[in-house]
PDBML (XML) file of the C-alpha atoms, coordinates in Angstrom:
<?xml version="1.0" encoding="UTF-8" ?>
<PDBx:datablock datablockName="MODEL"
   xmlns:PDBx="http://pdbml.pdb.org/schema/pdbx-v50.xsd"
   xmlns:xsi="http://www.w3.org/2001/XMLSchema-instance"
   xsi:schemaLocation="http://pdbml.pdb.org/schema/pdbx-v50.xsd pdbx-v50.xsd">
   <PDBx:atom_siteCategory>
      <PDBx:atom_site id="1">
         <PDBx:B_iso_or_equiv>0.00</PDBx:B_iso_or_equiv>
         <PDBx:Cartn_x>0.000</PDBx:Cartn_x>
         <PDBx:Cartn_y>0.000</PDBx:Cartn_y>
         <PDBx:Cartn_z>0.000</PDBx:Cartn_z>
         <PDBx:auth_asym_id>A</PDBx:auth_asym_id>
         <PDBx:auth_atom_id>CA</PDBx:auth_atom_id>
         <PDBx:auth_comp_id>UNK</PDBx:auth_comp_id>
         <PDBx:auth_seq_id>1</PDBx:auth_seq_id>
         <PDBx:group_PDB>ATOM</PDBx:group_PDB>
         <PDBx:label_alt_id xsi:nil="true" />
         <PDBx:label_asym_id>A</PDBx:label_asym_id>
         <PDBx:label_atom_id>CA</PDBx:label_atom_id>
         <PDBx:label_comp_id>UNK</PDBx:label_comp_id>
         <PDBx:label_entity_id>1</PDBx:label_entity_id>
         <PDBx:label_seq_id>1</PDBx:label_seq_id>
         <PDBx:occupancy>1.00</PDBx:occupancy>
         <PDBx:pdbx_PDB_model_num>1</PDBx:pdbx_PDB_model_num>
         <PDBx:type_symbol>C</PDBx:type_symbol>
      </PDBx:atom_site>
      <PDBx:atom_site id="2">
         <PDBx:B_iso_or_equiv>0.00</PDBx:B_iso_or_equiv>
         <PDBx:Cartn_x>2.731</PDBx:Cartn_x>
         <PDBx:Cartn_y>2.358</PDBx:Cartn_y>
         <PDBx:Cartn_z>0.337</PDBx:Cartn_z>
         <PDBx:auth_asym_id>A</PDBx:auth_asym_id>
         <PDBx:auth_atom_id>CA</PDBx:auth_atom_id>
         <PDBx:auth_comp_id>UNK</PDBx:auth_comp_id>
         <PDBx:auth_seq_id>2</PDBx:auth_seq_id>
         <PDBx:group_PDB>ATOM</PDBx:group_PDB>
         <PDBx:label_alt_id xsi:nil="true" />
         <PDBx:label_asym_id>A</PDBx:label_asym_id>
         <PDBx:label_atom_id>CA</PDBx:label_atom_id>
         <PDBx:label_comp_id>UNK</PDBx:label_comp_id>
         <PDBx:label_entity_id>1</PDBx:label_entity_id>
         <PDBx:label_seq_id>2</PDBx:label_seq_id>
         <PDBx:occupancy>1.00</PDBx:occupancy>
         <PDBx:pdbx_PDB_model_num>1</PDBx:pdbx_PDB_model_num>
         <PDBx:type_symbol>C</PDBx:type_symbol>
      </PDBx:atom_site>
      <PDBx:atom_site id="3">
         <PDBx:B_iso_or_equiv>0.00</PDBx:B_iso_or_equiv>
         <PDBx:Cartn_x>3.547</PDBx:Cartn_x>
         <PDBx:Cartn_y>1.979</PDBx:Cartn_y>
         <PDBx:Cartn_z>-3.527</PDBx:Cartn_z>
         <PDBx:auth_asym_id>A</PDBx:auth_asym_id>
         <PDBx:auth_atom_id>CA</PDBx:auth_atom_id>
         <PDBx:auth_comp_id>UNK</PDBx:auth_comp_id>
         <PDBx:auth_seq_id>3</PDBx:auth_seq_id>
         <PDBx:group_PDB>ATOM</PDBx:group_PDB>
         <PDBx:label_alt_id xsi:nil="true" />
         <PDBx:label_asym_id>A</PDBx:label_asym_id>
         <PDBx:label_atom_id>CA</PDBx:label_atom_id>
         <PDBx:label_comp_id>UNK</PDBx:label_comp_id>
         <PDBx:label_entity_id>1</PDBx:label_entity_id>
         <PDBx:label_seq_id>3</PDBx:label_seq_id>
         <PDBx:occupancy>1.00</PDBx:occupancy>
         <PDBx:pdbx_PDB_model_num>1</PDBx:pdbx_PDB_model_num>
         <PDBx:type_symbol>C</PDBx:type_symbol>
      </PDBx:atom_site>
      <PDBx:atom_site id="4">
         <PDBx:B_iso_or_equiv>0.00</PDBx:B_iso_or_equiv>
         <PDBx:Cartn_x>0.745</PDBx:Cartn_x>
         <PDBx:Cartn_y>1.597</PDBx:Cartn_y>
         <PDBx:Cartn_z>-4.547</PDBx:Cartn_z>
         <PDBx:auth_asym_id>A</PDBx:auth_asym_id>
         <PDBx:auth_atom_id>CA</PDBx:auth_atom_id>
         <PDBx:auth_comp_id>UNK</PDBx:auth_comp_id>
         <PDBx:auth_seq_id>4</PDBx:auth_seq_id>
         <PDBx:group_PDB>ATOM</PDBx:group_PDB>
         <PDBx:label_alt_id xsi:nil="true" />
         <PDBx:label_asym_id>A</PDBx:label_asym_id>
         <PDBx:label_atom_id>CA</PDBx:label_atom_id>
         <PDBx:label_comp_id>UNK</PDBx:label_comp_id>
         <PDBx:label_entity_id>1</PDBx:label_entity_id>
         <PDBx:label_seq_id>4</PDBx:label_seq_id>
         <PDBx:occupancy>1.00</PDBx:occupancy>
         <PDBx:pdbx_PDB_model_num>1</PDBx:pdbx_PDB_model_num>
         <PDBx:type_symbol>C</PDBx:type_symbol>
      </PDBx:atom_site>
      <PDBx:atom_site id="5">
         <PDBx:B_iso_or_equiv>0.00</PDBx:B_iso_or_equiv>
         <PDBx:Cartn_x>-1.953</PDBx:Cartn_x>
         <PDBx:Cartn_y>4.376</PDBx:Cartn_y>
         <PDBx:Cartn_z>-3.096</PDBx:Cartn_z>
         <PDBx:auth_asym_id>A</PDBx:auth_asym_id>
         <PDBx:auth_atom_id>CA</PDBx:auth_atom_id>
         <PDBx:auth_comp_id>UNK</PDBx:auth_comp_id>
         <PDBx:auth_seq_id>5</PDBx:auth_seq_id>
         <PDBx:group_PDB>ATOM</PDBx:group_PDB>
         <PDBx:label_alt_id xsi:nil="true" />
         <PDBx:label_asym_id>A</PDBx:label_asym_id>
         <PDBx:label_atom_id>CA</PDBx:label_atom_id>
         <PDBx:label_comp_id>UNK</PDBx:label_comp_id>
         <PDBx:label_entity_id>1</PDBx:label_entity_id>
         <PDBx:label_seq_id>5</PDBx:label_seq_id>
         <PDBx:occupancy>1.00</PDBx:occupancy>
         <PDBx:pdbx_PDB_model_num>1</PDBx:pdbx_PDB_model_num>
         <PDBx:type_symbol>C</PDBx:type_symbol>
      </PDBx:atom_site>
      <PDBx:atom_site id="6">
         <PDBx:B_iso_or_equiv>0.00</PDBx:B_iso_or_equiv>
         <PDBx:Cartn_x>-4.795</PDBx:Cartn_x>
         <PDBx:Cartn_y>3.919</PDBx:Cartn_y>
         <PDBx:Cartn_z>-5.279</PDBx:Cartn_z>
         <PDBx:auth_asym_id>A</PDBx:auth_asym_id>
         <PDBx:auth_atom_id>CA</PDBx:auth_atom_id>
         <PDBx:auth_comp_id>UNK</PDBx:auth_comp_id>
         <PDBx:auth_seq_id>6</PDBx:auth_seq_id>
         <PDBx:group_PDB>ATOM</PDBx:group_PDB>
         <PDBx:label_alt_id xsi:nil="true" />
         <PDBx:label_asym_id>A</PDBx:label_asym_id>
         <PDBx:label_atom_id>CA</PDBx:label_atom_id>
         <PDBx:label_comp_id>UNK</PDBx:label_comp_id>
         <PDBx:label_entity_id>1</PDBx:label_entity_id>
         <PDBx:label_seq_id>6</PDBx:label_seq_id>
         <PDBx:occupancy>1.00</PDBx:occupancy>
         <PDBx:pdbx_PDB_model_num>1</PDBx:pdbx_PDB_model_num>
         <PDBx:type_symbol>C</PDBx:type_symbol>
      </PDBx:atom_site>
      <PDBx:atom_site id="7">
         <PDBx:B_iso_or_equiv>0.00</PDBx:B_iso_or_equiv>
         <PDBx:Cartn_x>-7.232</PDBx:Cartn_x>
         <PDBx:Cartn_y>3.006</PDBx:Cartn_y>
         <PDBx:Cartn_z>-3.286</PDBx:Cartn_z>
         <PDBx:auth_asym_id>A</PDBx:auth_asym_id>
         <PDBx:auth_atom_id>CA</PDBx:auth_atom_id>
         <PDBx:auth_comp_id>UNK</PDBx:auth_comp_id>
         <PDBx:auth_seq_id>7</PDBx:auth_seq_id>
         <PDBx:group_PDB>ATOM</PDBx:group_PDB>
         <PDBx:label_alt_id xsi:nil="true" />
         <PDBx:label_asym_id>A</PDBx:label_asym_id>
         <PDBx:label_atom_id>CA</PDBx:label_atom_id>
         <PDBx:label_comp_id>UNK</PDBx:label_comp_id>
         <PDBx:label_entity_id>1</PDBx:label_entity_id>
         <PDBx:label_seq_id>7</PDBx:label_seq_id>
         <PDBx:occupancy>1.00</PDBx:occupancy>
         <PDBx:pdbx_PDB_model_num>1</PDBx:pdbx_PDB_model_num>
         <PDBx:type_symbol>C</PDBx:type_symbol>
      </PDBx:atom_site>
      <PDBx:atom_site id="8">
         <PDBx:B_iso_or_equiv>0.00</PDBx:B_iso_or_equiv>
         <PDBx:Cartn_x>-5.408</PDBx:Cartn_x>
         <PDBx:Cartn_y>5.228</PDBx:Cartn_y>
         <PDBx:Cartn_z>-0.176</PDBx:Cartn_z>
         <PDBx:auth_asym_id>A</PDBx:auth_asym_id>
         <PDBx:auth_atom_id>CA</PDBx:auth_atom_id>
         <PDBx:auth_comp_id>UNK</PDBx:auth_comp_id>
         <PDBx:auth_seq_id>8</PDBx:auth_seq_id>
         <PDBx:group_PDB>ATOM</PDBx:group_PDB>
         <PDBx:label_alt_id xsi:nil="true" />
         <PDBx:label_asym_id>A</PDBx:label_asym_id>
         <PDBx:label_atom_id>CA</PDBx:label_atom_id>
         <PDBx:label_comp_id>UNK</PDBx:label_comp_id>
         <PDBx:label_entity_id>1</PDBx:label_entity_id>
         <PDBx:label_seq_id>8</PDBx:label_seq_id>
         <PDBx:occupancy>1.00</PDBx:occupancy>
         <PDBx:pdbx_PDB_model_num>1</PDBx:pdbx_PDB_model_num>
         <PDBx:type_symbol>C</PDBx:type_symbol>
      </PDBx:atom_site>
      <PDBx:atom_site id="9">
         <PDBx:B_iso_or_equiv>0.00</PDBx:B_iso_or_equiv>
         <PDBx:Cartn_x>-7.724</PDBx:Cartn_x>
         <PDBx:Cartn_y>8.199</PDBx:Cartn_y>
         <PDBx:Cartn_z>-1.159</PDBx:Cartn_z>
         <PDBx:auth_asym_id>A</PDBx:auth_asym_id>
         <PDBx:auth_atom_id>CA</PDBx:auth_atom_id>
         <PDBx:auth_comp_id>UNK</PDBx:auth_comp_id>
         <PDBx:auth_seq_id>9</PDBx:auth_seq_id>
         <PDBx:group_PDB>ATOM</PDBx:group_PDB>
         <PDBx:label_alt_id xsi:nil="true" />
         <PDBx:label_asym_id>A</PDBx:label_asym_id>
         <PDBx:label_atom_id>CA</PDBx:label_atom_id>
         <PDBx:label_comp_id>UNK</PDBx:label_comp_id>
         <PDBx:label_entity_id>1</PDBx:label_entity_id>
         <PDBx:label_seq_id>9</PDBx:label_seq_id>
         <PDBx:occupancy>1.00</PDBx:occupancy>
         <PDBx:pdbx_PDB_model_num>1</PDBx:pdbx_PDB_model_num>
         <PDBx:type_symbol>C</PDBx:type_symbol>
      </PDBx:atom_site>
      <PDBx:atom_site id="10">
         <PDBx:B_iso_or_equiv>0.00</PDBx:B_iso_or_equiv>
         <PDBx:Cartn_x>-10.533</PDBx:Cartn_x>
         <PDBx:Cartn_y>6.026</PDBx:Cartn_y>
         <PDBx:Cartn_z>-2.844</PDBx:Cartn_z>
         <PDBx:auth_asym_id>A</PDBx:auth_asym_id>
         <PDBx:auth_atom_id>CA</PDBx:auth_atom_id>
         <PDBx:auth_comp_id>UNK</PDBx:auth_comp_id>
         <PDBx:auth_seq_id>10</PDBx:auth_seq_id>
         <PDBx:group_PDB>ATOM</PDBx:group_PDB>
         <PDBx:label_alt_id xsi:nil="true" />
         <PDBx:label_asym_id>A</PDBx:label_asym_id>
         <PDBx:label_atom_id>CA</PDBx:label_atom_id>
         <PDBx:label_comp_id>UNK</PDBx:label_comp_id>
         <PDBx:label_entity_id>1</PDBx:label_entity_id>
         <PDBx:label_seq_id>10</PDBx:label_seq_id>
         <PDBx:occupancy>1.00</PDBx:occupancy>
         <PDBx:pdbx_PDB_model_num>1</PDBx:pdbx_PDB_model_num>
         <PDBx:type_symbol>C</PDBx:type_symbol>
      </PDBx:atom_site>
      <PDBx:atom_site id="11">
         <PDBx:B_iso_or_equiv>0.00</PDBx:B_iso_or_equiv>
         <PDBx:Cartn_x>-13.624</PDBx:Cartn_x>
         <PDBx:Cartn_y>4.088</PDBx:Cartn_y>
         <PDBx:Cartn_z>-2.060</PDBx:Cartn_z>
         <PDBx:auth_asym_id>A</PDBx:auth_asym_id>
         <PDBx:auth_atom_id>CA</PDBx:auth_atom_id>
         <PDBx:auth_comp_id>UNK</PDBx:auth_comp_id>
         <PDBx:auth_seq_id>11</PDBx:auth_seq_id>
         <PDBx:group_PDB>ATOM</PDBx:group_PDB>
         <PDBx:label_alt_id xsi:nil="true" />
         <PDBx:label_asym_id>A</PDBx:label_asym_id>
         <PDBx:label_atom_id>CA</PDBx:label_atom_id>
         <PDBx:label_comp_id>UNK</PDBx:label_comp_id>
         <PDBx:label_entity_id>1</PDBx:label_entity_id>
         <PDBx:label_seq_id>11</PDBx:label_seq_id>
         <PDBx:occupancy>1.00</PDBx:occupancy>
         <PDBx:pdbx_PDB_model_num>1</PDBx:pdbx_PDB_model_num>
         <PDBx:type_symbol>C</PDBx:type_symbol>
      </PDBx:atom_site>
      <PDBx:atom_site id="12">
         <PDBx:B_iso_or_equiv>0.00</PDBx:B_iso_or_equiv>
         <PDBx:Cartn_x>-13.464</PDBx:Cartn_x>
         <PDBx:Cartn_y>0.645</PDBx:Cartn_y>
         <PDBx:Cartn_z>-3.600</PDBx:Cartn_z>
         <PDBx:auth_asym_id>A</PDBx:auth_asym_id>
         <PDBx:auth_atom_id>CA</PDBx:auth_atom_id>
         <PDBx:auth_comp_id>UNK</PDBx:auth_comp_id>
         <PDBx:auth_seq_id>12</PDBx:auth_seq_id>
         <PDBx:group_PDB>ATOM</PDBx:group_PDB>
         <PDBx:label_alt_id xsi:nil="true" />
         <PDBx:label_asym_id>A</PDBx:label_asym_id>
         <PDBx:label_atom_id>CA</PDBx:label_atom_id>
         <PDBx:label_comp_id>UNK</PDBx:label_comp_id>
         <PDBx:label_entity_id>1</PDBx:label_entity_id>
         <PDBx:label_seq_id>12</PDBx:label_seq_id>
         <PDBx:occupancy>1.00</PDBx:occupancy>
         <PDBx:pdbx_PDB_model_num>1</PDBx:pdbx_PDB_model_num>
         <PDBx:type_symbol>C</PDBx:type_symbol>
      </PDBx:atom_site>
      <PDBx:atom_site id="13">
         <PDBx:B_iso_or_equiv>0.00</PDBx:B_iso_or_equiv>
         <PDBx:Cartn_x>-16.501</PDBx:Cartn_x>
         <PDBx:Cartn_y>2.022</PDBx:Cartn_y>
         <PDBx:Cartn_z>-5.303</PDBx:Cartn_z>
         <PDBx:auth_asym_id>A</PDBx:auth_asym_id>
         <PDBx:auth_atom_id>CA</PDBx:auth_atom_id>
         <PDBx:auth_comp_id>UNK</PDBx:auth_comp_id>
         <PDBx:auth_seq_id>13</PDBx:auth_seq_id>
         <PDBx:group_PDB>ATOM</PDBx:group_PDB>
         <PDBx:label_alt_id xsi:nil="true" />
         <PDBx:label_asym_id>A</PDBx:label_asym_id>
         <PDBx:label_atom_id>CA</PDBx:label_atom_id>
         <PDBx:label_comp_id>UNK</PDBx:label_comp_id>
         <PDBx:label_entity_id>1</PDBx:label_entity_id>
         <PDBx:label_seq_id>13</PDBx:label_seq_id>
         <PDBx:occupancy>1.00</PDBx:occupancy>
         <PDBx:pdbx_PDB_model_num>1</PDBx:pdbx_PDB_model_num>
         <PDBx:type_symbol>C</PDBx:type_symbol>
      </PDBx:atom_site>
      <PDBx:atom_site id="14">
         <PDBx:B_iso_or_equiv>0.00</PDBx:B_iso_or_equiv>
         <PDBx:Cartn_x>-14.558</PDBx:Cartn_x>
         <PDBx:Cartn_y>4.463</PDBx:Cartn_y>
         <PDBx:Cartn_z>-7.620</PDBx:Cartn_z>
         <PDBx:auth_asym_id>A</PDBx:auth_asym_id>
         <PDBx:auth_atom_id>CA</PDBx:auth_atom_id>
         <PDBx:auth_comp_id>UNK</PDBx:auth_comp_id>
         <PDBx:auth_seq_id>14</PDBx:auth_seq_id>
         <PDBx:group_PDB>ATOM</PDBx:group_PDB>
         <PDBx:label_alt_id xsi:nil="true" />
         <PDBx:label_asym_id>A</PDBx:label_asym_id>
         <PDBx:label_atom_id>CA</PDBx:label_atom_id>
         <PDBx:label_comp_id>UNK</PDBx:label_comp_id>
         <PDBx:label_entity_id>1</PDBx:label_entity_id>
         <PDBx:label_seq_id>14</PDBx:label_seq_id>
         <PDBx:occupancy>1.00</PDBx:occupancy>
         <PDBx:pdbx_PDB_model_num>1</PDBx:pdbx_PDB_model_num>
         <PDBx:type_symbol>C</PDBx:type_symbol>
      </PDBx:atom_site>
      <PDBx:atom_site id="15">
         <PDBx:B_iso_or_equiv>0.00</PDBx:B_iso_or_equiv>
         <PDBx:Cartn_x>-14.323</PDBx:Cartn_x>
         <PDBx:Cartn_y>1.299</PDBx:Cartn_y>
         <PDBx:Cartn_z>-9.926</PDBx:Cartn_z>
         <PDBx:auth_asym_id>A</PDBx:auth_asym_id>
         <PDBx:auth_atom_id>CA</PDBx:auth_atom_id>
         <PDBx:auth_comp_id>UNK</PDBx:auth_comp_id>
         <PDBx:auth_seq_id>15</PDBx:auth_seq_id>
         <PDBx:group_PDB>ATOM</PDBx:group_PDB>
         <PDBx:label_alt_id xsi:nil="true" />
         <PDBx:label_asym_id>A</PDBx:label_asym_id>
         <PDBx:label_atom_id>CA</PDBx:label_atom_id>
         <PDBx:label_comp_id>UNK</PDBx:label_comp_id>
         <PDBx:label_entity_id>1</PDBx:label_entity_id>
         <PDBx:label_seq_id>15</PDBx:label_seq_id>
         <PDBx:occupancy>1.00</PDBx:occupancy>
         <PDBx:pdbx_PDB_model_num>1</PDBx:pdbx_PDB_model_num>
         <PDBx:type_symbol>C</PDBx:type_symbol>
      </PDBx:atom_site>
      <PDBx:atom_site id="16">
         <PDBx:B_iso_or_equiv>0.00</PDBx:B_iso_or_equiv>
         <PDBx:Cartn_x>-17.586</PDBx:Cartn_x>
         <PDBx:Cartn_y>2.320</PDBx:Cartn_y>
         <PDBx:Cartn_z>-11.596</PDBx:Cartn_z>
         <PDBx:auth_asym_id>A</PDBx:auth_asym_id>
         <PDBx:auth_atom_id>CA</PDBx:auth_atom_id>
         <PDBx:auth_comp_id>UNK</PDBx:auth_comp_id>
         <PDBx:auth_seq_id>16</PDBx:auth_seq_id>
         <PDBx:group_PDB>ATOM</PDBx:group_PDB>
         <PDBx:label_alt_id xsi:nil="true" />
         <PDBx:label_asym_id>A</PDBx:label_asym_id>
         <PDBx:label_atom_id>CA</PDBx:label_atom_id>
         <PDBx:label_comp_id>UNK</PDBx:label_comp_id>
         <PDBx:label_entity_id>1</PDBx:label_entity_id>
         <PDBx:label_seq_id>16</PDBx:label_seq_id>
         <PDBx:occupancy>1.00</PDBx:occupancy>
         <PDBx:pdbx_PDB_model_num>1</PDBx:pdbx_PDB_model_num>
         <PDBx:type_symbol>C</PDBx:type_symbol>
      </PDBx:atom_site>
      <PDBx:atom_site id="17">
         <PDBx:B_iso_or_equiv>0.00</PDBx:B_iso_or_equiv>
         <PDBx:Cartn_x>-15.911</PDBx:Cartn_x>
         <PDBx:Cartn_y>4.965</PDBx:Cartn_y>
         <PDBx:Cartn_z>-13.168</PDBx:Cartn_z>
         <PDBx:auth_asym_id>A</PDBx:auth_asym_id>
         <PDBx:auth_atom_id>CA</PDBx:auth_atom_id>
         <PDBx:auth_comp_id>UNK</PDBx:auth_comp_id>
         <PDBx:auth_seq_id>17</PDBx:auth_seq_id>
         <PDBx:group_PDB>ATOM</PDBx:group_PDB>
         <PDBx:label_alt_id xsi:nil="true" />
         <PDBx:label_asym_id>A</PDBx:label_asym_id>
         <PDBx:label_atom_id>CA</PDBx:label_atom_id>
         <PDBx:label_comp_id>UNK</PDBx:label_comp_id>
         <PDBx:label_entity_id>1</PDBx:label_entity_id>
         <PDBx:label_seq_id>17</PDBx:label_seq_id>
         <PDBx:occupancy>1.00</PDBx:occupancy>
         <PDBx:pdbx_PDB_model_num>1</PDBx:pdbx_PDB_model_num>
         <PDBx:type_symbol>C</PDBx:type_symbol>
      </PDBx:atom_site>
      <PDBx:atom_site id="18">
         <PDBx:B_iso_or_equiv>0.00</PDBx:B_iso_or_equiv>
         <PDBx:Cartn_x>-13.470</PDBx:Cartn_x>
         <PDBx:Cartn_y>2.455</PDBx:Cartn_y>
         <PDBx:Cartn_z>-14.776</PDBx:Cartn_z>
         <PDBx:auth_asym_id>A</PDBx:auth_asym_id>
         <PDBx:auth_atom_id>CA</PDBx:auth_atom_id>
         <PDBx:auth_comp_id>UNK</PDBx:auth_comp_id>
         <PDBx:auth_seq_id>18</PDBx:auth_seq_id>
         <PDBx:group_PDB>ATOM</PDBx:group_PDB>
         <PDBx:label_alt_id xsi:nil="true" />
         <PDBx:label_asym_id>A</PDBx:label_asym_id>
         <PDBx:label_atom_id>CA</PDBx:label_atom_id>
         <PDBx:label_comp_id>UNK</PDBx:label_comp_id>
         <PDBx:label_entity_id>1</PDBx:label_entity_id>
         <PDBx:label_seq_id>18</PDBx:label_seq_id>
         <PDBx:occupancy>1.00</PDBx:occupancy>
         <PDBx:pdbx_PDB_model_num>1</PDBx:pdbx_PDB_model_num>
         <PDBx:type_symbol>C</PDBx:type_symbol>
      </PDBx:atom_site>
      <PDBx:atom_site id="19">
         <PDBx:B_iso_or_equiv>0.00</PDBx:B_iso_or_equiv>
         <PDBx:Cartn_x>-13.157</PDBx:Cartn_x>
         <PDBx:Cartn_y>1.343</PDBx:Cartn_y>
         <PDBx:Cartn_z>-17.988</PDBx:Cartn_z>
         <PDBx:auth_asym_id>A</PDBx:auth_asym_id>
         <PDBx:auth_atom_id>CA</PDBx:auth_atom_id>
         <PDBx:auth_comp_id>UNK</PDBx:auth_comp_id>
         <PDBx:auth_seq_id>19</PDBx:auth_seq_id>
         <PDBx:group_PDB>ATOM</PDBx:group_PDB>
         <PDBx:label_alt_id xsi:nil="true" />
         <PDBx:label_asym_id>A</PDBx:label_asym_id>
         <PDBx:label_atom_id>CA</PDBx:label_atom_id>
         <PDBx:label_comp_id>UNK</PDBx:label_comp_id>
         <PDBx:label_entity_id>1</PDBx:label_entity_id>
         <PDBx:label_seq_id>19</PDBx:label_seq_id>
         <PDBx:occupancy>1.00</PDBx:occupancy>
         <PDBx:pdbx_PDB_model_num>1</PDBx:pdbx_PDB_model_num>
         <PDBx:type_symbol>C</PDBx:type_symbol>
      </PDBx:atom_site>
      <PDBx:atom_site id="20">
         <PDBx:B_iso_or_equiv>0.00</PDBx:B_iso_or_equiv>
         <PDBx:Cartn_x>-12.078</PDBx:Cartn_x>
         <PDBx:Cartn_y>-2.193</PDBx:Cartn_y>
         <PDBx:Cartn_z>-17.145</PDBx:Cartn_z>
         <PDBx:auth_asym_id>A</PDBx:auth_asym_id>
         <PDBx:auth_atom_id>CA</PDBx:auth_atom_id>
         <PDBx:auth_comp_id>UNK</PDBx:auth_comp_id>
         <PDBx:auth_seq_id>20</PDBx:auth_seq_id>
         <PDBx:group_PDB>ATOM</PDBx:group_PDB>
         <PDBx:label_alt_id xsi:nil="true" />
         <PDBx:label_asym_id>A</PDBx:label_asym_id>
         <PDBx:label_atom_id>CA</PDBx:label_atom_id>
         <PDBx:label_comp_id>UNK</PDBx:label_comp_id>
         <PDBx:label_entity_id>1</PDBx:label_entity_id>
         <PDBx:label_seq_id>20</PDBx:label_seq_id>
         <PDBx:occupancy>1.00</PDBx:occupancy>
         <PDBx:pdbx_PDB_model_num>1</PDBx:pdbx_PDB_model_num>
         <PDBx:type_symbol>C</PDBx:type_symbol>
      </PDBx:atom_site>
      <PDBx:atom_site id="21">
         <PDBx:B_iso_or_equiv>0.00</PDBx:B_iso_or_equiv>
         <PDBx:Cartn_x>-11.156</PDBx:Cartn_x>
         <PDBx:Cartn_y>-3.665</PDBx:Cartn_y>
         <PDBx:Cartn_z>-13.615</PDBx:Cartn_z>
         <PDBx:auth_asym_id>A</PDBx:auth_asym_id>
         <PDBx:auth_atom_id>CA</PDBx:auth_atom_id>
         <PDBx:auth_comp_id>UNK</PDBx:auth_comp_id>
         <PDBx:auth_seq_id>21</PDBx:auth_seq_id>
         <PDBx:group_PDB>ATOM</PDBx:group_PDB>
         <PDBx:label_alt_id xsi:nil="true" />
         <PDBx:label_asym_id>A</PDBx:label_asym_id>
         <PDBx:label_atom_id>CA</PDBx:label_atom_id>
         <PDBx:label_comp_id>UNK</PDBx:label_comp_id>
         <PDBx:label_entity_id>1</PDBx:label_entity_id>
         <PDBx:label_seq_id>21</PDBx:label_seq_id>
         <PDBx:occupancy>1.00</PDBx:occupancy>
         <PDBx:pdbx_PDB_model_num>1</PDBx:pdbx_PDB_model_num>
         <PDBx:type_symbol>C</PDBx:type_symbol>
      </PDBx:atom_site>
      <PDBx:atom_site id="22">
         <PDBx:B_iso_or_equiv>0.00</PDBx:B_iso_or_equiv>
         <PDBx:Cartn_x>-9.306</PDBx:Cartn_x>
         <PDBx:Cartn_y>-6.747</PDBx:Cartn_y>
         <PDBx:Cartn_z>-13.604</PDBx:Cartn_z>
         <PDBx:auth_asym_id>A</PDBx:auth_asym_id>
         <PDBx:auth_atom_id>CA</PDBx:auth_atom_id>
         <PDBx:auth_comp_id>UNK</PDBx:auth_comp_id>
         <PDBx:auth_seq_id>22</PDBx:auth_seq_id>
         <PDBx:group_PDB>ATOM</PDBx:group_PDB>
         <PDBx:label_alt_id xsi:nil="true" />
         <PDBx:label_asym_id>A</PDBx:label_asym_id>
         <PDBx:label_atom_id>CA</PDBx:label_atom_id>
         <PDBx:label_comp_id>UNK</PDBx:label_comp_id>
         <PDBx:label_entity_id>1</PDBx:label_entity_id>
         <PDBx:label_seq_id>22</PDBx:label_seq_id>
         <PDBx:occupancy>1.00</PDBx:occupancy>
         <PDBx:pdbx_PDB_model_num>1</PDBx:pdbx_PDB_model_num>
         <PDBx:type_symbol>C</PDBx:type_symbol>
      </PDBx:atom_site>
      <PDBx:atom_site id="23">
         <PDBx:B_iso_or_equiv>0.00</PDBx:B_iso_or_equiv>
         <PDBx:Cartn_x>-8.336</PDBx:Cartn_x>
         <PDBx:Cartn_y>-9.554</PDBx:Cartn_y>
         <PDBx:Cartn_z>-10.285</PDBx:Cartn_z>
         <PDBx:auth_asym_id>A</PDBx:auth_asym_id>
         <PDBx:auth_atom_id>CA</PDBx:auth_atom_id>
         <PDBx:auth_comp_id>UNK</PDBx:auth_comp_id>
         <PDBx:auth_seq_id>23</PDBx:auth_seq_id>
         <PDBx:group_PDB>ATOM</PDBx:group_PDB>
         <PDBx:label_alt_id xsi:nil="true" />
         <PDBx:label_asym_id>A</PDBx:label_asym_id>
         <PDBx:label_atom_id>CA</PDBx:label_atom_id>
         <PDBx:label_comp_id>UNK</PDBx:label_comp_id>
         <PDBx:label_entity_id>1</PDBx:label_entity_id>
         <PDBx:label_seq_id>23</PDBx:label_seq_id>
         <PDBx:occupancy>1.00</PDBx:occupancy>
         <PDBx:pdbx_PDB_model_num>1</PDBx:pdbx_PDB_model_num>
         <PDBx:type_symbol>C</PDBx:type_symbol>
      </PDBx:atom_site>
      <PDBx:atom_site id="24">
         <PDBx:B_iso_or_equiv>0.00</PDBx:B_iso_or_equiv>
         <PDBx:Cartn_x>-6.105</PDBx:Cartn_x>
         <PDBx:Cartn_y>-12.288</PDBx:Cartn_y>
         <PDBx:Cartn_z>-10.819</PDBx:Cartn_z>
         <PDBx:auth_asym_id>A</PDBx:auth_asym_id>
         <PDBx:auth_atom_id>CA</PDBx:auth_atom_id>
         <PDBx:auth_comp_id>UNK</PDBx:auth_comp_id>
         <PDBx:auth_seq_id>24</PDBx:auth_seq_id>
         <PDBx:group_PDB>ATOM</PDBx:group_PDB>
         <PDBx:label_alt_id xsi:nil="true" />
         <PDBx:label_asym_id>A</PDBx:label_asym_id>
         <PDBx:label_atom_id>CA</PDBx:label_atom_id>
         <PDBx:label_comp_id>UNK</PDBx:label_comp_id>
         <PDBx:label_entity_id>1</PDBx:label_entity_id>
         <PDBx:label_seq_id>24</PDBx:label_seq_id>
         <PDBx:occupancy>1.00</PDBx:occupancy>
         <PDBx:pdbx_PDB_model_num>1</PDBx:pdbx_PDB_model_num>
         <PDBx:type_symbol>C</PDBx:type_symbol>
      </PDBx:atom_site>
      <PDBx:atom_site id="25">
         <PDBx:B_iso_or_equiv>0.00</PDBx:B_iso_or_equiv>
         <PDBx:Cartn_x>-7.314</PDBx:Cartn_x>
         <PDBx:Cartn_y>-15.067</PDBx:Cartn_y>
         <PDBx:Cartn_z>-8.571</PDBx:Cartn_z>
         <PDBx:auth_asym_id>A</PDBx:auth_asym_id>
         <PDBx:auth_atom_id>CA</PDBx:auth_atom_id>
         <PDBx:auth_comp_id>UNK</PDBx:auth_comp_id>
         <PDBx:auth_seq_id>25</PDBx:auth_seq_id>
         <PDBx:group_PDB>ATOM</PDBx:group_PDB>
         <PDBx:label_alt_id xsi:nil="true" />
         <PDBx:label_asym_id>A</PDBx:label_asym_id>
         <PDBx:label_atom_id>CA</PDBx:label_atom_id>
         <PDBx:label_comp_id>UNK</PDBx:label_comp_id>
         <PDBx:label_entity_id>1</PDBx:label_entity_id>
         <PDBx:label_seq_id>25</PDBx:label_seq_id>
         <PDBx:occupancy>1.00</PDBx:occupancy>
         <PDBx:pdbx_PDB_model_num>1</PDBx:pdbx_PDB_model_num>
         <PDBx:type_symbol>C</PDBx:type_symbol>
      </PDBx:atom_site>
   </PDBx:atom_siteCategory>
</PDBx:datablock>
């Protein structure tokens, strides 16, 4: 999280607004 702060200053939710979200599982 200290790399990557993304989601440090978003809601989870914010991934409406994308164009594509991806997980690897």
């Amino acid at each position: 999280a200290k790399t990557f702060r993304y989601f440090n200053t978003r809601e989870p939710s914010v991934i409406s607004n994308h164009l594509v979200t991806l997980l690897m599982l």
